[in-house]
PDB file of N, CA and C in Angstrom:
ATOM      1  N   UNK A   1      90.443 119.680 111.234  1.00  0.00           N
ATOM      2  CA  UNK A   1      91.631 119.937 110.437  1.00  0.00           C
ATOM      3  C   UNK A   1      92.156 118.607 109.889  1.00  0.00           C
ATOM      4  N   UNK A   2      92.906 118.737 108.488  1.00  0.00           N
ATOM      5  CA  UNK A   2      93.401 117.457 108.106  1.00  0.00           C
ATOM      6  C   UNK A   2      94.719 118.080 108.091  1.00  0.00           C
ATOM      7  N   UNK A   3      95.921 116.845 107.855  1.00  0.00           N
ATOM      8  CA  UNK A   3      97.297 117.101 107.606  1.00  0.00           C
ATOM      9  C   UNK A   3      97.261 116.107 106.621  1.00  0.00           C
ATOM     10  N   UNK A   4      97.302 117.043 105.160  1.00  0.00           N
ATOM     11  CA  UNK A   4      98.248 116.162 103.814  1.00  0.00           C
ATOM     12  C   UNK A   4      99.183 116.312 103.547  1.00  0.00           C
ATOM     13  N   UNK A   5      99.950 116.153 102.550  1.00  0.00           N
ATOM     14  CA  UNK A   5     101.513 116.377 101.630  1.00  0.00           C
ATOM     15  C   UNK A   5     100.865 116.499 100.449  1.00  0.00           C
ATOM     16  N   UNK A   6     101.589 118.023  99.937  1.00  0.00           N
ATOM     17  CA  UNK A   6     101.509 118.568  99.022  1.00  0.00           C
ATOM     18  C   UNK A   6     102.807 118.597  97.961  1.00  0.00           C
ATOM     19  N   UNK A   7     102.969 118.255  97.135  1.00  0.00           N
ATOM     20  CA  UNK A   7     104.089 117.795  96.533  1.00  0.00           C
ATOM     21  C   UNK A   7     105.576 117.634  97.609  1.00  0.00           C
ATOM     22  N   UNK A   8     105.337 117.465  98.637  1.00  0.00           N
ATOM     23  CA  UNK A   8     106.448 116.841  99.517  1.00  0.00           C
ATOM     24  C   UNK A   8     106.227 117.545 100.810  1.00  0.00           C
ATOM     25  N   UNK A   9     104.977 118.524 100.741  1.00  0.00           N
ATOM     26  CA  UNK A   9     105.387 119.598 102.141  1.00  0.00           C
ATOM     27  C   UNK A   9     104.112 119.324 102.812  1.00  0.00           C
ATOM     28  N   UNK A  10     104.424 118.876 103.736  1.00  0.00           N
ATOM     29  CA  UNK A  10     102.878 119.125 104.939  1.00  0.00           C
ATOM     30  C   UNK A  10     102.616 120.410 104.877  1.00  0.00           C
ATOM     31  N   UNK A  11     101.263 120.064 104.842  1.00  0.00           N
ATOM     32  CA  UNK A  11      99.656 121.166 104.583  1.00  0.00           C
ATOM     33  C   UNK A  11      98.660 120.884 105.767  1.00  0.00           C
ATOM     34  N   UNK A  12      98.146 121.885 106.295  1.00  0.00           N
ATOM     35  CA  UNK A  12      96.921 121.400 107.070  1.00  0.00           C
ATOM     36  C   UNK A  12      96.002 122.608 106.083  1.00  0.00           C
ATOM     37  N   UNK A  13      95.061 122.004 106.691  1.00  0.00           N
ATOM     38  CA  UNK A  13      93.353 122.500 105.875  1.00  0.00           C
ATOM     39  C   UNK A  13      92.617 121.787 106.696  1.00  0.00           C
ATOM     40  N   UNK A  14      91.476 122.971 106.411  1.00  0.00           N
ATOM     41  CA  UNK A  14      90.111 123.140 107.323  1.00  0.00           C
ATOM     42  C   UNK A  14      89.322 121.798 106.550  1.00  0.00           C
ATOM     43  N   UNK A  15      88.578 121.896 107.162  1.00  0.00           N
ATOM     44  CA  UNK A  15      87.443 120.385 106.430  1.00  0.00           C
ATOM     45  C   UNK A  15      86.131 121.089 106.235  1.00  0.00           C
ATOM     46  N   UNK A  16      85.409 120.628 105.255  1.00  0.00           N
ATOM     47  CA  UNK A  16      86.136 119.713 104.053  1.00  0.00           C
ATOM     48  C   UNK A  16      87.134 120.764 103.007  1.00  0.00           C
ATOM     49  N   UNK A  17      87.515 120.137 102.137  1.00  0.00           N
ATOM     50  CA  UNK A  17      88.426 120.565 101.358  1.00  0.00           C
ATOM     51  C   UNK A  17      88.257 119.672 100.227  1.00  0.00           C
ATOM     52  N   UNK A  18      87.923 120.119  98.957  1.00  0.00           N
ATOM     53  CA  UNK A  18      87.545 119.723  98.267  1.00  0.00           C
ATOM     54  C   UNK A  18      89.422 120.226  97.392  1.00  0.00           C
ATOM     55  N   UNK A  19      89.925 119.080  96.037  1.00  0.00           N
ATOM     56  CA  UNK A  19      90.611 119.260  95.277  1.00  0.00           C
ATOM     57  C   UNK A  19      90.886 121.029  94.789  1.00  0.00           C
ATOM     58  N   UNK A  20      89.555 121.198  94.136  1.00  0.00           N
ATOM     59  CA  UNK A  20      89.717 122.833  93.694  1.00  0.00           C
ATOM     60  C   UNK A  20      90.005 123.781  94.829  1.00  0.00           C
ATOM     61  N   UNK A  21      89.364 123.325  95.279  1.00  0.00           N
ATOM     62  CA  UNK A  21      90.077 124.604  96.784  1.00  0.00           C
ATOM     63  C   UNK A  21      91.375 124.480  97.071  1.00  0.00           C
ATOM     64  N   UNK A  22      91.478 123.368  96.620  1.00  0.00           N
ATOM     65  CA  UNK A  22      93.119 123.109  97.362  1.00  0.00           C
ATOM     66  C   UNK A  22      94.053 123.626  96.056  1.00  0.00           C
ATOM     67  N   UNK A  23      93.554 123.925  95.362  1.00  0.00           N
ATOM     68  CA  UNK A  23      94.236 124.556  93.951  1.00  0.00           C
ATOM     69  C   UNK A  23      94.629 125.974  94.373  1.00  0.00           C
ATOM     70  N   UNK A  24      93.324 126.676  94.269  1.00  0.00           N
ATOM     71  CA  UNK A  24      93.229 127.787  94.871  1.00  0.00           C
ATOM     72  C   UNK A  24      94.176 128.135  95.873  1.00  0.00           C
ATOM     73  N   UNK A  25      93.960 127.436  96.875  1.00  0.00           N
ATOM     74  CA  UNK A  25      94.878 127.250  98.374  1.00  0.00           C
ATOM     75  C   UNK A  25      96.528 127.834  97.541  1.00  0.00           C
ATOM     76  N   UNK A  26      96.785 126.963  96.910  1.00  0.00           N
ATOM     77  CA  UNK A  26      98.022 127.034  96.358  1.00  0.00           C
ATOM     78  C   UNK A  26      98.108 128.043  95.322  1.00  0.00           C
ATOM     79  N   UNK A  27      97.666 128.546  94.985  1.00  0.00           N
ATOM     80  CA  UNK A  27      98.053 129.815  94.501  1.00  0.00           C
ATOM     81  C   UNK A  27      98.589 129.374  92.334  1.00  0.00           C
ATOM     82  N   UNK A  28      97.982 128.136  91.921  1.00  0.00           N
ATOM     83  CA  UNK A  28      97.928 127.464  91.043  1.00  0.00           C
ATOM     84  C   UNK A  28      97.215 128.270  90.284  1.00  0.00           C
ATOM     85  N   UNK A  29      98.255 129.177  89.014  1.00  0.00           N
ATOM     86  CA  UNK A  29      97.602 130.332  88.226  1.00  0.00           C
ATOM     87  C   UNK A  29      97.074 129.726  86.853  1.00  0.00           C
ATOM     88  N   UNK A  30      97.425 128.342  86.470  1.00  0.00           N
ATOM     89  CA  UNK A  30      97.038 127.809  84.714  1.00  0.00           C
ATOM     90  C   UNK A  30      96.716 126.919  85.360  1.00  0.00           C
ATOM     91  N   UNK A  31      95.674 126.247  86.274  1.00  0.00           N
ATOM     92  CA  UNK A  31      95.220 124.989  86.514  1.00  0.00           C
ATOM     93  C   UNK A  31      95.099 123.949  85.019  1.00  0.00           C
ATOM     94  N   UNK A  32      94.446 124.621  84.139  1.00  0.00           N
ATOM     95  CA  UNK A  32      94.466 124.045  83.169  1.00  0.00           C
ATOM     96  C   UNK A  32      95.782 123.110  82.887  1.00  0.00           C
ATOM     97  N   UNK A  33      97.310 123.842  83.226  1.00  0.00           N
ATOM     98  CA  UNK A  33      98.425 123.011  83.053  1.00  0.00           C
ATOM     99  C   UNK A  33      98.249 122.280  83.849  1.00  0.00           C
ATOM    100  N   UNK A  34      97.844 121.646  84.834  1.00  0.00           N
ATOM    101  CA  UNK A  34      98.283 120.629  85.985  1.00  0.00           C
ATOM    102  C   UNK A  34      97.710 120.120  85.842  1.00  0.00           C
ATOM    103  N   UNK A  35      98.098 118.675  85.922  1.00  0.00           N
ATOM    104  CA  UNK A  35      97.583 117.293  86.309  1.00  0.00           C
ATOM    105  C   UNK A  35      97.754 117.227  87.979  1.00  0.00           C
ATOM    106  N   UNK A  36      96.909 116.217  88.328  1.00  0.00           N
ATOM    107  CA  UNK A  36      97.032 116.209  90.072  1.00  0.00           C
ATOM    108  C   UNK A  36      96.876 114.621  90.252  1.00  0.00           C
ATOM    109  N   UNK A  37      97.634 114.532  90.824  1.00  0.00           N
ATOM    110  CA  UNK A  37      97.929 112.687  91.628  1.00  0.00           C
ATOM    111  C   UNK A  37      97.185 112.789  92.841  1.00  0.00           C
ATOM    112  N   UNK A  38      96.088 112.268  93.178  1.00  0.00           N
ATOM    113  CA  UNK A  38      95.754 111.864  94.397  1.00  0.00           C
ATOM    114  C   UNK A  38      96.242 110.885  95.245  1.00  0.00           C
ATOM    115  N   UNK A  39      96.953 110.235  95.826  1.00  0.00           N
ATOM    116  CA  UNK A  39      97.278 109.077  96.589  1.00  0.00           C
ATOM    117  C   UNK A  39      97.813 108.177  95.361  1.00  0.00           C
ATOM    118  N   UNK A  40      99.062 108.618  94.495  1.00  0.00           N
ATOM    119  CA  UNK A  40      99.526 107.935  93.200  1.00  0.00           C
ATOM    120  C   UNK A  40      98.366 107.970  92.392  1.00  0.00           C
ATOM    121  N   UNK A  41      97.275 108.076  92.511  1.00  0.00           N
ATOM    122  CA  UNK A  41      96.325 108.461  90.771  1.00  0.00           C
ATOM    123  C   UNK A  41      95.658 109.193  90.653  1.00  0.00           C
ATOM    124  N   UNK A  42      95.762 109.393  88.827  1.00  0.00           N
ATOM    125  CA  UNK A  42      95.311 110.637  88.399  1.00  0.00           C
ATOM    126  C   UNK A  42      94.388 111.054  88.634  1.00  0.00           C
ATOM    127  N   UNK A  43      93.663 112.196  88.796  1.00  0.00           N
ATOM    128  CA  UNK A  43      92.041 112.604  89.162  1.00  0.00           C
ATOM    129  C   UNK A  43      92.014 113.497  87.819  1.00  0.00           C
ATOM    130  N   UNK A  44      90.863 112.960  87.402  1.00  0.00           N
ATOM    131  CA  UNK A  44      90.351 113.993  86.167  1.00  0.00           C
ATOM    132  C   UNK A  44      89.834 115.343  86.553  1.00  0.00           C
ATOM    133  N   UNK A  45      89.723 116.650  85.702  1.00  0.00           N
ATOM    134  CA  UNK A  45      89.607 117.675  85.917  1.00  0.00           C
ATOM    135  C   UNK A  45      88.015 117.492  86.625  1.00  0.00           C
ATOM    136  N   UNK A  46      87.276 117.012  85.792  1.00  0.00           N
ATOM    137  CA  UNK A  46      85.545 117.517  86.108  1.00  0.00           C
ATOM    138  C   UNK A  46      85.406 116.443  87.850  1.00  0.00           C
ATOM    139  N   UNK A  47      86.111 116.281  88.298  1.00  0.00           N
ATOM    140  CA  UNK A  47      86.286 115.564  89.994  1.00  0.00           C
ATOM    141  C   UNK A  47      86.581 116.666  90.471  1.00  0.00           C
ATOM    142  N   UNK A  48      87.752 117.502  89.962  1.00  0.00           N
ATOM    143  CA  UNK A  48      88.709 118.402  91.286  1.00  0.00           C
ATOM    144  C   UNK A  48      87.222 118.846  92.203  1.00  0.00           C
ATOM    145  N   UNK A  49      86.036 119.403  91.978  1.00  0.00           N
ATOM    146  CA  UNK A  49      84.684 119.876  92.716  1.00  0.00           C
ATOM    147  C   UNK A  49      84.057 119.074  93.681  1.00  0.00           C
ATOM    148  N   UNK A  50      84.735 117.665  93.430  1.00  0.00           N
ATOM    149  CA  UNK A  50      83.473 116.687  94.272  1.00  0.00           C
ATOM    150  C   UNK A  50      84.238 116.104  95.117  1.00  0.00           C
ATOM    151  N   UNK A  51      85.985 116.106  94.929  1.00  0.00           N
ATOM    152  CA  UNK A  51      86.897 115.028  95.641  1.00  0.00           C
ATOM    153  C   UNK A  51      86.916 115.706  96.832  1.00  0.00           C
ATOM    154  N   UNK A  52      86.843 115.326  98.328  1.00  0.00           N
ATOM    155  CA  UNK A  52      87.152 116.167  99.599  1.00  0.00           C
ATOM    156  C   UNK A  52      88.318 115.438  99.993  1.00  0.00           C
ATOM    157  N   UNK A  53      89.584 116.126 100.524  1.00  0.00           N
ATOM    158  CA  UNK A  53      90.543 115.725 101.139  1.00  0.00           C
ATOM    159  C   UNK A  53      90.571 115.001 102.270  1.00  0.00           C
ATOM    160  N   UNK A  54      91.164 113.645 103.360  1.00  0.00           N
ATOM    161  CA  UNK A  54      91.204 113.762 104.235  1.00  0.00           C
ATOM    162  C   UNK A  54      92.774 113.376 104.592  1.00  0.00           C
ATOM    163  N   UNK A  55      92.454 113.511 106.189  1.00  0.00           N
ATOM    164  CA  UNK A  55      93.726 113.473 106.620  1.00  0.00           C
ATOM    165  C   UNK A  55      94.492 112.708 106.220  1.00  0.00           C
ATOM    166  N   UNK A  56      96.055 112.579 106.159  1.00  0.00           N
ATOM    167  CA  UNK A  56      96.794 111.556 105.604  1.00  0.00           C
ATOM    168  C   UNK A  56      96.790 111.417 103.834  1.00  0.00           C
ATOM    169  N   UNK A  57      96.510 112.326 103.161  1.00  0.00           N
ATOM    170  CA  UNK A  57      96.067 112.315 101.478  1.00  0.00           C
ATOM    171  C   UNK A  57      97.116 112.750 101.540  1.00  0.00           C
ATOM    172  N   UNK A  58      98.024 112.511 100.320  1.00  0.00           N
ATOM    173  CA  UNK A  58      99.122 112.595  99.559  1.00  0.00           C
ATOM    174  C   UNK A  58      98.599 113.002  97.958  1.00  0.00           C
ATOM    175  N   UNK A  59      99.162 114.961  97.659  1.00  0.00           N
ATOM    176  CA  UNK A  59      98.709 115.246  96.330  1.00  0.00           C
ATOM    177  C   UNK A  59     100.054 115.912  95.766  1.00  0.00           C
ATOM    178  N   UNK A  60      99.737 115.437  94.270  1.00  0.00           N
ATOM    179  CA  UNK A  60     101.396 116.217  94.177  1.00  0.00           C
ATOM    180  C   UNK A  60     100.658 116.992  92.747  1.00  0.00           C
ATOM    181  N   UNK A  61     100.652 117.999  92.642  1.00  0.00           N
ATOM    182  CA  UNK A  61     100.350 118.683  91.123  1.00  0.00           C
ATOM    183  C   UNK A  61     101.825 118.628  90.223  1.00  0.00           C
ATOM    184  N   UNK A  62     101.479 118.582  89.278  1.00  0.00           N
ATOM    185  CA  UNK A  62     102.240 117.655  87.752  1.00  0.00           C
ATOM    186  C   UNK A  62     102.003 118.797  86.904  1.00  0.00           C
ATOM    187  N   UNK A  63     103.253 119.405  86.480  1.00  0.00           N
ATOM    188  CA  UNK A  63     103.560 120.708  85.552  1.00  0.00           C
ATOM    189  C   UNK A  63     103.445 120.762  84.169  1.00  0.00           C
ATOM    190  N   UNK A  64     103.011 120.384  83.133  1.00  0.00           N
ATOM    191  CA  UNK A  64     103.396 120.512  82.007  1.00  0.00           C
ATOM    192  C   UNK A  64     104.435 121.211  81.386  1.00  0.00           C
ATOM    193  N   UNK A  65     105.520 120.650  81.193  1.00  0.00           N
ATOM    194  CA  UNK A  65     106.701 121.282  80.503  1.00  0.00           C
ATOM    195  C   UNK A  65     107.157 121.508  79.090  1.00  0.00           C
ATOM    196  N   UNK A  66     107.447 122.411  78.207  1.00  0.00           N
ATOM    197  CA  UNK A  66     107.475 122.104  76.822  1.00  0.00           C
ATOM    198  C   UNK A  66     108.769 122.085  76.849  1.00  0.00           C
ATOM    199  N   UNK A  67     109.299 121.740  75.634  1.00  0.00           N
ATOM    200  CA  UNK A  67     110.638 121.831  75.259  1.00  0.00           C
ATOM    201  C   UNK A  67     110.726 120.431  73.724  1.00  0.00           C
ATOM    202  N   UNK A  68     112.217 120.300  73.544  1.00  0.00           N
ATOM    203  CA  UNK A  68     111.881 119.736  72.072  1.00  0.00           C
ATOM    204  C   UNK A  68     113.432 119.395  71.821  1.00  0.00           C
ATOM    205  N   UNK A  69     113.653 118.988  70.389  1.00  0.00           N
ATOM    206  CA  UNK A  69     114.901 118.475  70.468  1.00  0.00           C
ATOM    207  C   UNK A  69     115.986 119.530  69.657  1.00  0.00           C
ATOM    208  N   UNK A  70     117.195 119.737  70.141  1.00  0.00           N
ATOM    209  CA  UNK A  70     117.767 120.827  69.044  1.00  0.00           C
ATOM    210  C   UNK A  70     118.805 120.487  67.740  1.00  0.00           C
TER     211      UNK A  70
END
């Protein structure tokens, strides 16, 4: 088992745990919108498959928001 932080909340997960699973895990319905911080940096989409989590990883998924000026 590992223990990370997930945008501020301790998570445990089975090992390994790869990024996309951990998407999944979370219940992340437009992955396409999210960016994901690994340990403060960005991980590109075509990684989320190969990155495995370990204990002590810090991930925060990053929302895309629209809006504009009125």
């Amino acid at each position: 088992m590992s223990k990370i932080t997930v945008n501020g909340k301790s998570q445990e997960l089975e090992n390994p745990t790869t990024l996309a699973k951990l998407i999944a895990l979370n219940n992340i319905t437009q992955p396409d919108m999210v960016s994901v911080q690994l340990n403060e940096e960005f991980i590109s989409k075509e990684d989320y498959e190969t990155i495995e989590l370990k204990d002590g990883d810090v991930v925060d998924f990053l929302y895309f928001m629209g809006g504009g000026c009125l």
